[in-house]
PDB file of N, CA and C in Angstrom:
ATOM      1  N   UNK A   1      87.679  74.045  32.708  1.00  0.00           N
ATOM      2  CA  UNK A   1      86.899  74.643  31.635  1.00  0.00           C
ATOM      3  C   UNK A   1      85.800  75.538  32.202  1.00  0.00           C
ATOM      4  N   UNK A   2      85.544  76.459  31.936  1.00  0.00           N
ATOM      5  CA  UNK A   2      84.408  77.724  31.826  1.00  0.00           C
ATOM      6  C   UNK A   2      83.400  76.922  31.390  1.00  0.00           C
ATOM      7  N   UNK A   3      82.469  77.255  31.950  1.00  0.00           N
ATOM      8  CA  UNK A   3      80.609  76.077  31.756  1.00  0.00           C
ATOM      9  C   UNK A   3      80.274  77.502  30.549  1.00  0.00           C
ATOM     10  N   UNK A   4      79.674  76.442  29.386  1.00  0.00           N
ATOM     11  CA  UNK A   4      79.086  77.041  28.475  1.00  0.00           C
ATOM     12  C   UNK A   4      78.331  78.319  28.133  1.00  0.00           C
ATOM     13  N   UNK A   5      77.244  78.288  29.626  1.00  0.00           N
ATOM     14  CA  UNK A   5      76.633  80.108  30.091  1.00  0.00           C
ATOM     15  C   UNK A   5      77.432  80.658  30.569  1.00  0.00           C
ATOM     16  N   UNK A   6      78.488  80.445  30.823  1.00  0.00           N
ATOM     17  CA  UNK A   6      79.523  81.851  31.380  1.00  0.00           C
ATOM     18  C   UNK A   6      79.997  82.175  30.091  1.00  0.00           C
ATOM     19  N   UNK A   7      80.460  81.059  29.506  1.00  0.00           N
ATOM     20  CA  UNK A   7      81.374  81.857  28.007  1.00  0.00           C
ATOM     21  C   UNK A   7      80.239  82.583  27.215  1.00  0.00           C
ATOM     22  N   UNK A   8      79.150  81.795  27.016  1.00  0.00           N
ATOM     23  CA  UNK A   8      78.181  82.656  26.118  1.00  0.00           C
ATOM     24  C   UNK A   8      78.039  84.181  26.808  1.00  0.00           C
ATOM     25  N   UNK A   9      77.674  83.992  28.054  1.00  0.00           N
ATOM     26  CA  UNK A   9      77.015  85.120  28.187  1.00  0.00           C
ATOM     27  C   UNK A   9      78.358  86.392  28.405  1.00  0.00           C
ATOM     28  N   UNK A  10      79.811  85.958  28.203  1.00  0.00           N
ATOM     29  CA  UNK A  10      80.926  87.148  28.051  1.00  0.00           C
ATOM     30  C   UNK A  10      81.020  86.858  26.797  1.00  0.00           C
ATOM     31  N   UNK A  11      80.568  86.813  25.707  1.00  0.00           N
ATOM     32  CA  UNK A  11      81.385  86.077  24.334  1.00  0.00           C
ATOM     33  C   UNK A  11      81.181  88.292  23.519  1.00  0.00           C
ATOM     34  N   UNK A  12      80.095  88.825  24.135  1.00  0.00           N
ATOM     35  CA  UNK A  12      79.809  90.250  23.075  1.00  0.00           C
ATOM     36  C   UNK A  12      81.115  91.193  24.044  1.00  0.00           C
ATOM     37  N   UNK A  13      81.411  91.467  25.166  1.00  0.00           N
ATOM     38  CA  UNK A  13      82.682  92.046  25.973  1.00  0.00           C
ATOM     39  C   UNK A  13      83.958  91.908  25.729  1.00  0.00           C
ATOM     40  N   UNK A  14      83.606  90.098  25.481  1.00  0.00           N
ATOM     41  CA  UNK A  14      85.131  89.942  25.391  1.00  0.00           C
ATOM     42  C   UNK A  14      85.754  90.076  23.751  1.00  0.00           C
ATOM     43  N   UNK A  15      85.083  89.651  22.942  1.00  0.00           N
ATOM     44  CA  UNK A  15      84.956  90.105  21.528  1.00  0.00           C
ATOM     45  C   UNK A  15      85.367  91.752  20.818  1.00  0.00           C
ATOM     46  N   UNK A  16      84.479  92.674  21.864  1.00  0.00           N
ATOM     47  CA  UNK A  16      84.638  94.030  21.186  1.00  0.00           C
ATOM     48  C   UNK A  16      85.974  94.627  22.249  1.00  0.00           C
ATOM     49  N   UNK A  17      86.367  94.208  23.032  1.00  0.00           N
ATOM     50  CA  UNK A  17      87.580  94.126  23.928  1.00  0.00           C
ATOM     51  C   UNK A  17      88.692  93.517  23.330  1.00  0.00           C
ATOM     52  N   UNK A  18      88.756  92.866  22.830  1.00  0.00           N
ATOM     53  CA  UNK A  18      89.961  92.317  21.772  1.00  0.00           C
ATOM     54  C   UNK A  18      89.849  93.470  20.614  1.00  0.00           C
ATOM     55  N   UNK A  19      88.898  93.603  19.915  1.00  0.00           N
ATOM     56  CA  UNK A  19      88.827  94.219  18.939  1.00  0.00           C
ATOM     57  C   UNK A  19      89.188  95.506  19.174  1.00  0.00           C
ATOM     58  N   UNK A  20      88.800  95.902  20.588  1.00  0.00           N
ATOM     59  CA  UNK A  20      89.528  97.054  20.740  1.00  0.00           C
ATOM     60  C   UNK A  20      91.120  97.588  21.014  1.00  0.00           C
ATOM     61  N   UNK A  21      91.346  96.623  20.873  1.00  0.00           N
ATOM     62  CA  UNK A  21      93.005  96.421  20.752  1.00  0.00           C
ATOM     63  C   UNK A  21      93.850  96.093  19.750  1.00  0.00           C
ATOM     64  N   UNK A  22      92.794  96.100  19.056  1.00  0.00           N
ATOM     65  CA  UNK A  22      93.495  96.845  17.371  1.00  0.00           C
ATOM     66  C   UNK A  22      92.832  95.417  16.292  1.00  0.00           C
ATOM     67  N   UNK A  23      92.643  95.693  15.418  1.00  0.00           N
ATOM     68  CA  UNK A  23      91.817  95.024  14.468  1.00  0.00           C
ATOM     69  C   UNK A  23      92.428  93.076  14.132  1.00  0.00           C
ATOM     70  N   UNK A  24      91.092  92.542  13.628  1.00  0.00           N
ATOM     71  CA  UNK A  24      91.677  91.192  13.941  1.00  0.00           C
ATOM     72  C   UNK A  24      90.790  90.023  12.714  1.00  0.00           C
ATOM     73  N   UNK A  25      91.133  88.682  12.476  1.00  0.00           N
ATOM     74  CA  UNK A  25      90.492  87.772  12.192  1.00  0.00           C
ATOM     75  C   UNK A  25      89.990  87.059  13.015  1.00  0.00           C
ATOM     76  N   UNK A  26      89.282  85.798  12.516  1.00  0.00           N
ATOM     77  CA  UNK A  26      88.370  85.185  13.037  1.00  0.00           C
ATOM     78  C   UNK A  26      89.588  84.100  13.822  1.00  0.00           C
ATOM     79  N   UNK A  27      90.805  83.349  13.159  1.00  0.00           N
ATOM     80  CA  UNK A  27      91.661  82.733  14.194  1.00  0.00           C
ATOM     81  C   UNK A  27      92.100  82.731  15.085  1.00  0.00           C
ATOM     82  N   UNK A  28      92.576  84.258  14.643  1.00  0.00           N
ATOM     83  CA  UNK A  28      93.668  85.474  15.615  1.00  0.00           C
ATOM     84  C   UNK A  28      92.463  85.893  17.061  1.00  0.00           C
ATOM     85  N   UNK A  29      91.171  85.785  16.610  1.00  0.00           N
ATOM     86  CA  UNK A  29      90.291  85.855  17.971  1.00  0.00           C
ATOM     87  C   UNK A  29      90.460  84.762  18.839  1.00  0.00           C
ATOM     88  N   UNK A  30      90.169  83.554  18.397  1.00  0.00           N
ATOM     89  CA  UNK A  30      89.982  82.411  18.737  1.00  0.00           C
ATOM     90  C   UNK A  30      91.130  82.183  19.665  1.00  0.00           C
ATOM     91  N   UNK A  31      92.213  82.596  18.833  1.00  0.00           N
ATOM     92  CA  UNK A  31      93.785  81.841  19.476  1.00  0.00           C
ATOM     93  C   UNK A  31      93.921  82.918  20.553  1.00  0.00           C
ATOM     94  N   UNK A  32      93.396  84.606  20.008  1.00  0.00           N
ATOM     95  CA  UNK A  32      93.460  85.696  21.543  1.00  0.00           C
ATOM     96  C   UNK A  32      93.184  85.053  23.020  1.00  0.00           C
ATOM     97  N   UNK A  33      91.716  84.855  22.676  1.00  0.00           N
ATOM     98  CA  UNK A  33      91.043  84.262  23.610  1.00  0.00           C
ATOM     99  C   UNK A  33      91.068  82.675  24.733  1.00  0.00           C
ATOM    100  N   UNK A  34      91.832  81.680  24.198  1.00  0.00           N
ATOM    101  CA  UNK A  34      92.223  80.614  24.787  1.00  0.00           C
ATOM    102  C   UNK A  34      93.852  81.151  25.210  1.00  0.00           C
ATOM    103  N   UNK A  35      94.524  81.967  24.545  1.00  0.00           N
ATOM    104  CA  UNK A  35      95.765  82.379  25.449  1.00  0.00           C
ATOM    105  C   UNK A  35      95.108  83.202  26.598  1.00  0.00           C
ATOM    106  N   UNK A  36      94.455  84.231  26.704  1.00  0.00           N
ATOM    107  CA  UNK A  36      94.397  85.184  27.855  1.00  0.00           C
ATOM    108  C   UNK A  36      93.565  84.511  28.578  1.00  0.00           C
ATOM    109  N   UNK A  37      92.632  83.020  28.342  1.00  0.00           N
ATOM    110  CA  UNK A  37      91.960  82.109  29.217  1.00  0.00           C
ATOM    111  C   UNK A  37      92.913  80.835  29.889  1.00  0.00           C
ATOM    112  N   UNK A  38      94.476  81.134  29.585  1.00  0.00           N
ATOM    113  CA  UNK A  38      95.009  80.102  30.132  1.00  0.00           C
ATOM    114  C   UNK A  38      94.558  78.793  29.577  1.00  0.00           C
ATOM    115  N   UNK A  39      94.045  78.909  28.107  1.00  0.00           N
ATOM    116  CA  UNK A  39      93.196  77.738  27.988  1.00  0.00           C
ATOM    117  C   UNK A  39      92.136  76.818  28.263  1.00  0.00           C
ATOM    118  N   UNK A  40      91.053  77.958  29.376  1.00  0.00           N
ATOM    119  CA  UNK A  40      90.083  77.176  30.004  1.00  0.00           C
ATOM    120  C   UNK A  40      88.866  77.788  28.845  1.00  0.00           C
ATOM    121  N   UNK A  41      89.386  78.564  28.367  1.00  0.00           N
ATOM    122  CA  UNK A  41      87.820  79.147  27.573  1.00  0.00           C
ATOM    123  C   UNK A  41      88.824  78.650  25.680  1.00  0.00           C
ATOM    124  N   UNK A  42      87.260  77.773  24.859  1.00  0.00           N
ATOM    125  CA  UNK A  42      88.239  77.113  23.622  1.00  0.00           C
ATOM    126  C   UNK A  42      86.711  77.423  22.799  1.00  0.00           C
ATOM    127  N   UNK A  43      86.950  77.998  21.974  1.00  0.00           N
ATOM    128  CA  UNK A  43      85.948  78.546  21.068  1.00  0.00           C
ATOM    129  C   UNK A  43      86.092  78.104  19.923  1.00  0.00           C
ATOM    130  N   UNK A  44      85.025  77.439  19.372  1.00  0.00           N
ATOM    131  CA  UNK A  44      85.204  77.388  18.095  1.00  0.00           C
ATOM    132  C   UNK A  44      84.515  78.212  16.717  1.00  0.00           C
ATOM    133  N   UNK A  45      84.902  78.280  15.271  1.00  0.00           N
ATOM    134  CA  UNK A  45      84.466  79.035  14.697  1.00  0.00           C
ATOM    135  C   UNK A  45      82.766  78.858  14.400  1.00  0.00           C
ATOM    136  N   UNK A  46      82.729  78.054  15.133  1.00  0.00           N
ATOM    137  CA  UNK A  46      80.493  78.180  14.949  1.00  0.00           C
ATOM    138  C   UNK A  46      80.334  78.830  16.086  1.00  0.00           C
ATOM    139  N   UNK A  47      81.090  79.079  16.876  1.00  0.00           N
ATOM    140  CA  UNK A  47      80.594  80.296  18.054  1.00  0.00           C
ATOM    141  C   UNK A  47      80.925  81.270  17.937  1.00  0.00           C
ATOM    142  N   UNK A  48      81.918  81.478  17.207  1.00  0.00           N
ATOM    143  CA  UNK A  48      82.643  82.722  17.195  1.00  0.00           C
ATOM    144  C   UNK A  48      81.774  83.824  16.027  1.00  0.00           C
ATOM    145  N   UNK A  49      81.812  83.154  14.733  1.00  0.00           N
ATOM    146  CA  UNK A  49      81.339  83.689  13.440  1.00  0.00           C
ATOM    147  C   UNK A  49      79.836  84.336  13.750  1.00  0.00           C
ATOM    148  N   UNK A  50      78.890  83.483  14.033  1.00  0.00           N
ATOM    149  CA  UNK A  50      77.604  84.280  14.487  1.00  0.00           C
ATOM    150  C   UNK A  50      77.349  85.259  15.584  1.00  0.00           C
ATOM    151  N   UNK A  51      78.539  85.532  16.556  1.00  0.00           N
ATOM    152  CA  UNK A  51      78.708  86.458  16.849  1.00  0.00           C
ATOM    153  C   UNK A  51      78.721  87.731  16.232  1.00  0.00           C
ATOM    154  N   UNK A  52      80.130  87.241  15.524  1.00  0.00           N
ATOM    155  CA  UNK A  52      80.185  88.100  15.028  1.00  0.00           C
ATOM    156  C   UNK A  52      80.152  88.778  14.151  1.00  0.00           C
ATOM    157  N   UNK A  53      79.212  88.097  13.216  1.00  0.00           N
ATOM    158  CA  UNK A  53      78.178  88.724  12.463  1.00  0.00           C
ATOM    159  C   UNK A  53      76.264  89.903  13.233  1.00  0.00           C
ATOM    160  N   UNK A  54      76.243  89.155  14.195  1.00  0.00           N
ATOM    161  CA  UNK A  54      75.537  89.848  14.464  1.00  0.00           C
ATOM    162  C   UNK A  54      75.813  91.450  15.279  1.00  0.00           C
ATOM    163  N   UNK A  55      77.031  91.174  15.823  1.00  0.00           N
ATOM    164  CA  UNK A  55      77.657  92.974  16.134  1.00  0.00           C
ATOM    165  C   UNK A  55      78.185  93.347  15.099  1.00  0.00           C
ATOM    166  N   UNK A  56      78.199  92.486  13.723  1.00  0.00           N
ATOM    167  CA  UNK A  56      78.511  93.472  12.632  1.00  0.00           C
ATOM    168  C   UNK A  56      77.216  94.452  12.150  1.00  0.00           C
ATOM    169  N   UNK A  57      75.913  93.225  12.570  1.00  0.00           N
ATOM    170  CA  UNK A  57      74.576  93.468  11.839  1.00  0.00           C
ATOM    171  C   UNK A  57      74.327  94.693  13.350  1.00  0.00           C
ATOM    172  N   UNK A  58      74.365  94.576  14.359  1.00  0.00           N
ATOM    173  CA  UNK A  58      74.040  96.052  15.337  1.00  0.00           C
ATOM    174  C   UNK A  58      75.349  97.205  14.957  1.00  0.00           C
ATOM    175  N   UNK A  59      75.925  96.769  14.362  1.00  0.00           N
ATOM    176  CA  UNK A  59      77.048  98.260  13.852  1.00  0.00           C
ATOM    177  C   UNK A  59      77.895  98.511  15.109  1.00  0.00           C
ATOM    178  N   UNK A  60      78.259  97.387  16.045  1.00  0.00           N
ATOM    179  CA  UNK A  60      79.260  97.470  16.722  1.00  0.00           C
ATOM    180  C   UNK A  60      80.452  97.297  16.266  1.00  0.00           C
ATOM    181  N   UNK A  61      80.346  96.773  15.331  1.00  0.00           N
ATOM    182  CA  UNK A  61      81.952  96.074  14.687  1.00  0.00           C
ATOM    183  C   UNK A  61      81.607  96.100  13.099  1.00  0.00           C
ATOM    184  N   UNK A  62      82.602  96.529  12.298  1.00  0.00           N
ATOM    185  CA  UNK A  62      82.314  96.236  10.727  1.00  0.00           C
ATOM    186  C   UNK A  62      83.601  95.427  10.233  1.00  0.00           C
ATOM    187  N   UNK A  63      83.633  95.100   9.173  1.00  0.00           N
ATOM    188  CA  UNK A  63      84.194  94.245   8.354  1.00  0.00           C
ATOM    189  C   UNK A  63      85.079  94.248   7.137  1.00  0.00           C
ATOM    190  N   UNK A  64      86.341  94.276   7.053  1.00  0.00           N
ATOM    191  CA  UNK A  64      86.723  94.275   5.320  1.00  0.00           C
ATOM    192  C   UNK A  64      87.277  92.993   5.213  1.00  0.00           C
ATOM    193  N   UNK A  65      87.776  92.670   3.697  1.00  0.00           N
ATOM    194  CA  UNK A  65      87.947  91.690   3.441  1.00  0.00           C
ATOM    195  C   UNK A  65      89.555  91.938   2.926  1.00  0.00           C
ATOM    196  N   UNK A  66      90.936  91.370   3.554  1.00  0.00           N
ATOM    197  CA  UNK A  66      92.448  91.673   2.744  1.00  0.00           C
ATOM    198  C   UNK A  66      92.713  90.651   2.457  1.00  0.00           C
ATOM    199  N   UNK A  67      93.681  91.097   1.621  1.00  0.00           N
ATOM    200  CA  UNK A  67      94.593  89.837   1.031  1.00  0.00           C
ATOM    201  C   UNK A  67      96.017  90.286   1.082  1.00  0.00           C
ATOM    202  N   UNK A  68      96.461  89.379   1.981  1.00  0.00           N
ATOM    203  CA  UNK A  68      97.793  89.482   2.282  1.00  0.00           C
ATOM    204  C   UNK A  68      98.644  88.555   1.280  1.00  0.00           C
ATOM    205  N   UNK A  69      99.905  89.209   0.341  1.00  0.00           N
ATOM    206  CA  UNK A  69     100.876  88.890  -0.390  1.00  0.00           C
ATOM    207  C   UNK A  69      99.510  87.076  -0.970  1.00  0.00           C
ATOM    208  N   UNK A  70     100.631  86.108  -1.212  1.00  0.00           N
ATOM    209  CA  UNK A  70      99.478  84.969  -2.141  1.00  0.00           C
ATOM    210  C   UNK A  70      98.811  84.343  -0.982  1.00  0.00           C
ATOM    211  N   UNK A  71      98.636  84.303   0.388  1.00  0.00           N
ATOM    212  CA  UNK A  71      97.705  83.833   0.975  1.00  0.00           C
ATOM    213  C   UNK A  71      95.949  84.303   0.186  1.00  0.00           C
ATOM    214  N   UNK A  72      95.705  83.595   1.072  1.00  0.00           N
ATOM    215  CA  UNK A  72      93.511  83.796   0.760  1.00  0.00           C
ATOM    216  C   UNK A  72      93.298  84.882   1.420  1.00  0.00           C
ATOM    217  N   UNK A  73      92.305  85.480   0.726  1.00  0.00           N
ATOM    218  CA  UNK A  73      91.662  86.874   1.925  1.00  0.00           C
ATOM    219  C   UNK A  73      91.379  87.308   3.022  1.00  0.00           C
ATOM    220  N   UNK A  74      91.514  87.863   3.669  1.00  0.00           N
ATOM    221  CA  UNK A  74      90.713  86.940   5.008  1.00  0.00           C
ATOM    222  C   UNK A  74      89.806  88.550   5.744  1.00  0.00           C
ATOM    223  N   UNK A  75      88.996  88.004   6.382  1.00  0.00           N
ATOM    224  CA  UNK A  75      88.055  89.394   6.574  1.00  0.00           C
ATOM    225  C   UNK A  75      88.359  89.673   8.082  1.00  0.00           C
ATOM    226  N   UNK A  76      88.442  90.633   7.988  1.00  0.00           N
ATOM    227  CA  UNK A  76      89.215  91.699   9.504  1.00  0.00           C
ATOM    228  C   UNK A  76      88.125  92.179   9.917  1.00  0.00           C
ATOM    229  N   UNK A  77      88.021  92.334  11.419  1.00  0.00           N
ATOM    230  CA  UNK A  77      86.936  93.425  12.266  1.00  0.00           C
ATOM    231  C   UNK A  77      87.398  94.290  13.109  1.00  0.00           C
ATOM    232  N   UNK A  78      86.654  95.031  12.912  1.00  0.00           N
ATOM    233  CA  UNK A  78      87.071  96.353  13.900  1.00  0.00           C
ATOM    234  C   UNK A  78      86.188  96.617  14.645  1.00  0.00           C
ATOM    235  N   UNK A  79      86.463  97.713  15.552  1.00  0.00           N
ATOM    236  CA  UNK A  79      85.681  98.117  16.617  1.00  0.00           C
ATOM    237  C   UNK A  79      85.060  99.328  16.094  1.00  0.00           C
ATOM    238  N   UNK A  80      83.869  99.305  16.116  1.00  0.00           N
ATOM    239  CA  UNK A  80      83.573 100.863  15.894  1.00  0.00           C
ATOM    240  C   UNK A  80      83.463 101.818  16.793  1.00  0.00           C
ATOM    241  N   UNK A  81      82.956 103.108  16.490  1.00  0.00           N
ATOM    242  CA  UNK A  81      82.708 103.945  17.799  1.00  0.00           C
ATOM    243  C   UNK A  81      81.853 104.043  18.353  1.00  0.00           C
ATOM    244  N   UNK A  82      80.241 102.873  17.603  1.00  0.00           N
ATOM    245  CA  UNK A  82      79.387 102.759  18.475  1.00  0.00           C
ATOM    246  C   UNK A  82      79.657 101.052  19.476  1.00  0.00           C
ATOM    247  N   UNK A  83      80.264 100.979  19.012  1.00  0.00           N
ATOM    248  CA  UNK A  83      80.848  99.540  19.563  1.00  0.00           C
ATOM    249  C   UNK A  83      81.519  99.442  20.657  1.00  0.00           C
ATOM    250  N   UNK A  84      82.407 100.765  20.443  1.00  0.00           N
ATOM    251  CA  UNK A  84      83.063 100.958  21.516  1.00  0.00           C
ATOM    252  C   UNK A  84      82.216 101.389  22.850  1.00  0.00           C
ATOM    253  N   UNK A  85      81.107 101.995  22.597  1.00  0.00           N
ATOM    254  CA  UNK A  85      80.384 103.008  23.860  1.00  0.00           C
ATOM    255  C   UNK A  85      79.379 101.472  24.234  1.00  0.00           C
ATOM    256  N   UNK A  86      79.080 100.614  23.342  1.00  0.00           N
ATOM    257  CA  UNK A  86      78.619  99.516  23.672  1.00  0.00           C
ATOM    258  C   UNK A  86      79.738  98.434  24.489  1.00  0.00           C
ATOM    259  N   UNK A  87      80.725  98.442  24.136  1.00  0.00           N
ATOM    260  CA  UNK A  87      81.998  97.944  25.128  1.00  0.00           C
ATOM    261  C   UNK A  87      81.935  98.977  26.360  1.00  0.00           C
ATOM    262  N   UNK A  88      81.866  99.960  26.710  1.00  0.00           N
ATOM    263  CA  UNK A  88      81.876 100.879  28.027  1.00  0.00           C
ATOM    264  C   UNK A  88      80.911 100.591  29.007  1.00  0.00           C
ATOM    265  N   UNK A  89      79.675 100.139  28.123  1.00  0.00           N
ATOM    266  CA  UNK A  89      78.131  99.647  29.359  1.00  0.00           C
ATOM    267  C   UNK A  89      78.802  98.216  29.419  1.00  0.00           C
ATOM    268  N   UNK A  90      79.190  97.739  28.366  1.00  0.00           N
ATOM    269  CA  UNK A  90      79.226  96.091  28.727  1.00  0.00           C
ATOM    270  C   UNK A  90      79.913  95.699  30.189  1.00  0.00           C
ATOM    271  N   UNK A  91      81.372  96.374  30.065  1.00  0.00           N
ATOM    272  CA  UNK A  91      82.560  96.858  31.187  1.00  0.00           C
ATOM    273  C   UNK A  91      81.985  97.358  32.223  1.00  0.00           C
ATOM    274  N   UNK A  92      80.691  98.638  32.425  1.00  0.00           N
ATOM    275  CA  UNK A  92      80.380  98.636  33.880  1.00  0.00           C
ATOM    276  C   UNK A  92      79.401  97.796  34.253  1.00  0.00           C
ATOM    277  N   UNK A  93      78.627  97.033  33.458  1.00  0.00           N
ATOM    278  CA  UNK A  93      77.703  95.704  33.866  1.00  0.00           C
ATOM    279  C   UNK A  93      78.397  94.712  34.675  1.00  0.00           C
ATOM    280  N   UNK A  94      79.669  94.221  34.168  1.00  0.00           N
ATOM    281  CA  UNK A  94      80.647  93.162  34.358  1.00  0.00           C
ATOM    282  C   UNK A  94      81.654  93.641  35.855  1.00  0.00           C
ATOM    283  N   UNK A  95      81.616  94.374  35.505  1.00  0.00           N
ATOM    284  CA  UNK A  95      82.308  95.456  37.232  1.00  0.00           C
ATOM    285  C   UNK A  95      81.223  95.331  38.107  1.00  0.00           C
ATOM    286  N   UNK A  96      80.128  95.754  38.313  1.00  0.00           N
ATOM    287  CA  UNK A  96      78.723  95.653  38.877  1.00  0.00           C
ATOM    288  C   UNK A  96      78.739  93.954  39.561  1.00  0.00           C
ATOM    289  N   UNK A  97      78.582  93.127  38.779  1.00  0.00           N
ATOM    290  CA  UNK A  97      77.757  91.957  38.917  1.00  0.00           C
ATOM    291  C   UNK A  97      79.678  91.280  39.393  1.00  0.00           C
ATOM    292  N   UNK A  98      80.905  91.653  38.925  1.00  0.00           N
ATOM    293  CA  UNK A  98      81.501  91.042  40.058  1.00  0.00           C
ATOM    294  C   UNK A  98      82.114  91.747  41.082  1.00  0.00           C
ATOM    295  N   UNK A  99      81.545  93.331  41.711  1.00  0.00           N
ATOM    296  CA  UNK A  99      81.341  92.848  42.531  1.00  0.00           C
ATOM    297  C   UNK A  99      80.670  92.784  43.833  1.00  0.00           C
ATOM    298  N   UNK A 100      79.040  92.399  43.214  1.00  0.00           N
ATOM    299  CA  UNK A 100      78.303  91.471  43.929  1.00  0.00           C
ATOM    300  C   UNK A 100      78.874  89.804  44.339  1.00  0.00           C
ATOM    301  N   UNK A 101      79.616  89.479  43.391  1.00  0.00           N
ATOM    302  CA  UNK A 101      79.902  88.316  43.563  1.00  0.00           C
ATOM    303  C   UNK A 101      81.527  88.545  44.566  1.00  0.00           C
ATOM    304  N   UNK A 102      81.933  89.136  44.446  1.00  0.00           N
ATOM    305  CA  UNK A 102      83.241  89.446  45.334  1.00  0.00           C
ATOM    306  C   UNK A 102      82.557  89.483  47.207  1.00  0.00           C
ATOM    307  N   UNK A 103      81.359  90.563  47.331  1.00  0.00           N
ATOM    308  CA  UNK A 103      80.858  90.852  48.823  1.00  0.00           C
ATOM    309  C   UNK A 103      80.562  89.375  48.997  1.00  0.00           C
ATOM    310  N   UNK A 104      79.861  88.461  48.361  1.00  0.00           N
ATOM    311  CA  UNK A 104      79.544  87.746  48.835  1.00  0.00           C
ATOM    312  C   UNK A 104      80.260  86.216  49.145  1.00  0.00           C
ATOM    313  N   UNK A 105      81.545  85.997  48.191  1.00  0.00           N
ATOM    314  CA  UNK A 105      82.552  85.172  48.156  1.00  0.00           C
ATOM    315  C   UNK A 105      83.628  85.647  49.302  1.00  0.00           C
ATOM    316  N   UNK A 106      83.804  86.943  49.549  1.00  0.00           N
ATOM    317  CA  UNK A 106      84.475  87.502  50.018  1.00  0.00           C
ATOM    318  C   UNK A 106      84.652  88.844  51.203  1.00  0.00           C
ATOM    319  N   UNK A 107      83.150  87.937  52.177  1.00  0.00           N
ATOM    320  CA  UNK A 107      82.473  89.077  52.536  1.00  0.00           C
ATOM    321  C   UNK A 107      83.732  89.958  54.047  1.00  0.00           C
ATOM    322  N   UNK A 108      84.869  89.308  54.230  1.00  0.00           N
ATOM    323  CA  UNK A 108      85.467  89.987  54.841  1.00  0.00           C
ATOM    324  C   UNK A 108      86.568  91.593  54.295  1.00  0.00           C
ATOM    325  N   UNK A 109      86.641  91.020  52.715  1.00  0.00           N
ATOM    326  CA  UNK A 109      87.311  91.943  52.087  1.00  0.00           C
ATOM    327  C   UNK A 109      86.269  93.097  51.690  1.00  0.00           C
ATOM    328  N   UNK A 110      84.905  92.841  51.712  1.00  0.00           N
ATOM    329  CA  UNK A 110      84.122  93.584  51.120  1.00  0.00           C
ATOM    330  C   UNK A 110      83.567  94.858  52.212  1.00  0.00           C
ATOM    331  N   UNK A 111      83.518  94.629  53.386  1.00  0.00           N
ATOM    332  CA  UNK A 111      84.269  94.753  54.615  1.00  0.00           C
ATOM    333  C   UNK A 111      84.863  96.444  54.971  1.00  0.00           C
ATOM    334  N   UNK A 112      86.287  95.792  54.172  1.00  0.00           N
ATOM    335  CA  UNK A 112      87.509  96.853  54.522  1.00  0.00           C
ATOM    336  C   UNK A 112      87.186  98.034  54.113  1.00  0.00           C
TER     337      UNK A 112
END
């Protein structure tokens, strides 16, 4: 399992990174995210939702609400285009800081 400050502190990257791969619900995140974690990262919807409400509330991501055939509604997010340029700093922060952590785990490859 991923220790709690690692997931928090990737939860706004990895979020508008899914989203940028084409629009989604709140399950369909959840279930994204524990498949491409191999199952070490397991989110639940009290972590997920105040997320992502609050990159709805910075206008990184907005919101509609569908209704598919007699299922319940369910509210979709997207990526916006300021969301996206906020996904571009997030991506070279995360490149940056690993890799600092690469020279130093790996200081013969860092090296070459």
């Amino acid at each position: 399992m991923i220790s709690k400050n690692l997931t928090a502190a990737s939860t706004k990257p990895i979020i508008l990174g899914i989203l940028k791969q084409g629009n989604s619900y709140g399950y369909l995140i959840i279930k994204k995210i524990k498949e491409l974690s191999g199952g070490k990262m397991e989110w639940s919807d009290g972590m997920l939702y105040p997320v992502l409400h609050r990159l709805e509330k910075e206008g990184s991501i907005k919101s509609k609400w569908v209704m598919e055939g007699e299922s319940r509604p369910r509210k979709y997010y997207e990526i916006t285009p300021s969301g996206k340029k906020v996904l571009s700093s997030e991506m070279e922060q995360w490149m940056q800081v690993n890799s600092v952590i690469e020279r130093l785990w790996n200081p013969k490859a860092a090296s070459n």
